[in-house]
Protein backbone atom coordinates (compact mmCIF):
# COMPACT_ATOMS: atom_id res chain seq x y z
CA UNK A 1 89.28 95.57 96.01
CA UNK A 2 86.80 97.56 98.31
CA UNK A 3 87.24 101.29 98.82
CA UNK A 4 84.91 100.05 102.13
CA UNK A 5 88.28 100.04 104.61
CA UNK A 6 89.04 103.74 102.92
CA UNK A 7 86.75 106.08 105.10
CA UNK A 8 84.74 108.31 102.28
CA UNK A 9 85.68 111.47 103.61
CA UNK A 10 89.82 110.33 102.69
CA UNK A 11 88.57 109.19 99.17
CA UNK A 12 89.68 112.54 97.08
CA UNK A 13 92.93 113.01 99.58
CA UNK A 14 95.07 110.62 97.80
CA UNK A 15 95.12 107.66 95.87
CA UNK A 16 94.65 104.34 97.48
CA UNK A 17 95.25 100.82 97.19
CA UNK A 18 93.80 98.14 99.02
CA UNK A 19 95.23 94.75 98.96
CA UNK A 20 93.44 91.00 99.28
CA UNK A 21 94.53 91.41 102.80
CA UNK A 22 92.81 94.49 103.46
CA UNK A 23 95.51 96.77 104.14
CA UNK A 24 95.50 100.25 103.04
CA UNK A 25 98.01 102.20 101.06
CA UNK A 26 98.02 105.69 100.10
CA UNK A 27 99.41 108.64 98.27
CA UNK A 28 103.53 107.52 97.59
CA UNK A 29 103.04 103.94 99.48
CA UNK A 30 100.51 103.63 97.04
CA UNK A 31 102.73 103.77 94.00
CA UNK A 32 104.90 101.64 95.70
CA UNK A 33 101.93 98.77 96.61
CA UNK A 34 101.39 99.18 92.60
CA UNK A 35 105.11 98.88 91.56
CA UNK A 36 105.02 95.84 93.34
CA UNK A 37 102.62 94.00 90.91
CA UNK A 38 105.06 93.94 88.19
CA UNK A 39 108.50 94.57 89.79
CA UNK A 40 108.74 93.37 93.95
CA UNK A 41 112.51 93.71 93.81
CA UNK A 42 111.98 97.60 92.54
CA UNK A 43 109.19 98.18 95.13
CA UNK A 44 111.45 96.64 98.03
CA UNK A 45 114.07 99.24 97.14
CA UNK A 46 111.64 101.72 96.88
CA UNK A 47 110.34 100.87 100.58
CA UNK A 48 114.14 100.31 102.10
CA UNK A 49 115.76 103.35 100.80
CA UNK A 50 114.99 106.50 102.15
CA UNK A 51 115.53 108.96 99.69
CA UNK A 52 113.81 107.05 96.73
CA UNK A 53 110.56 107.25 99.01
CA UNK A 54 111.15 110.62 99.36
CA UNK A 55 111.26 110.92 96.07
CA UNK A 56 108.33 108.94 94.96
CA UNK A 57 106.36 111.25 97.72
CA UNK A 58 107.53 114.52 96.94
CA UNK A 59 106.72 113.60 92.96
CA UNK A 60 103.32 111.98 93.93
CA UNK A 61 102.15 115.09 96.05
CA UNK A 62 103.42 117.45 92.94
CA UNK A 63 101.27 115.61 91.09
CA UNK A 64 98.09 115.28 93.08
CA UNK A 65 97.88 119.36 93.66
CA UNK A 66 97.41 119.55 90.45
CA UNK A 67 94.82 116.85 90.08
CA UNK A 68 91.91 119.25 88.92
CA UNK A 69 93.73 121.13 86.36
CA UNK A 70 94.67 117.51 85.09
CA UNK A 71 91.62 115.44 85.61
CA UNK A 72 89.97 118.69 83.44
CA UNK A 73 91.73 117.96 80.76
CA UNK A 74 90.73 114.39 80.37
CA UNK A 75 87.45 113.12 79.26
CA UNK A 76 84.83 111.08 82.26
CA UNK A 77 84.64 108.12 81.20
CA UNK A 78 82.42 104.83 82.97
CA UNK A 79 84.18 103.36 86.14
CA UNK A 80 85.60 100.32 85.48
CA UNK A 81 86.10 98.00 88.61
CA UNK A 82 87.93 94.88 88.55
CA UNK A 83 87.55 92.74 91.57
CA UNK A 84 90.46 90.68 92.87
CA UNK A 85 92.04 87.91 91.26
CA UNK A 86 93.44 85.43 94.02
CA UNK A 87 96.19 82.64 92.75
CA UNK A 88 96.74 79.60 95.03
């Protein structure tokens, strides 16, 4: 994964995921791109019905305006990055 196709100025917007094919998803698409891992069926609902997404965005952005009073109450610890792991 490479934050590199993520300009750094959109880094503390939103989460991001970016996939062995280099596209970008952020903020709800995000959790989506990560539901997929473990459940595709679950994350193709997710994308095809409209007011799940809604859902998943409206609960996301609750969440990330109050990243700072979160993040304060957990500990730094050392970034841990795992690079890519490509089956075939």
């Amino acid at each position: 994964m490479t934050a590199a196709k993520v300009p750094e100025a959109e880094w503390p917007e939103s989460m991001h995921v970016v996939g062995v094919d280099g596209r970008v998803a952020s903020a709800g698409d995000a959790v989506i791109a990560l539901t997929a891992l473990s459940s595709p069926w679950k994350a193709r609902v997710q994308r095809l019905v409209p007011p799940m997404r809604h859902k998943i965005d409206r609960e996301y952005r609750q969440l990330a305006d109050r990243r700072g009073e979160l993040s304060a109450k957990v500990p730094d610890a050392e970034l841990v990055v795992d690079p890519p792991t490509v089956f075939g």
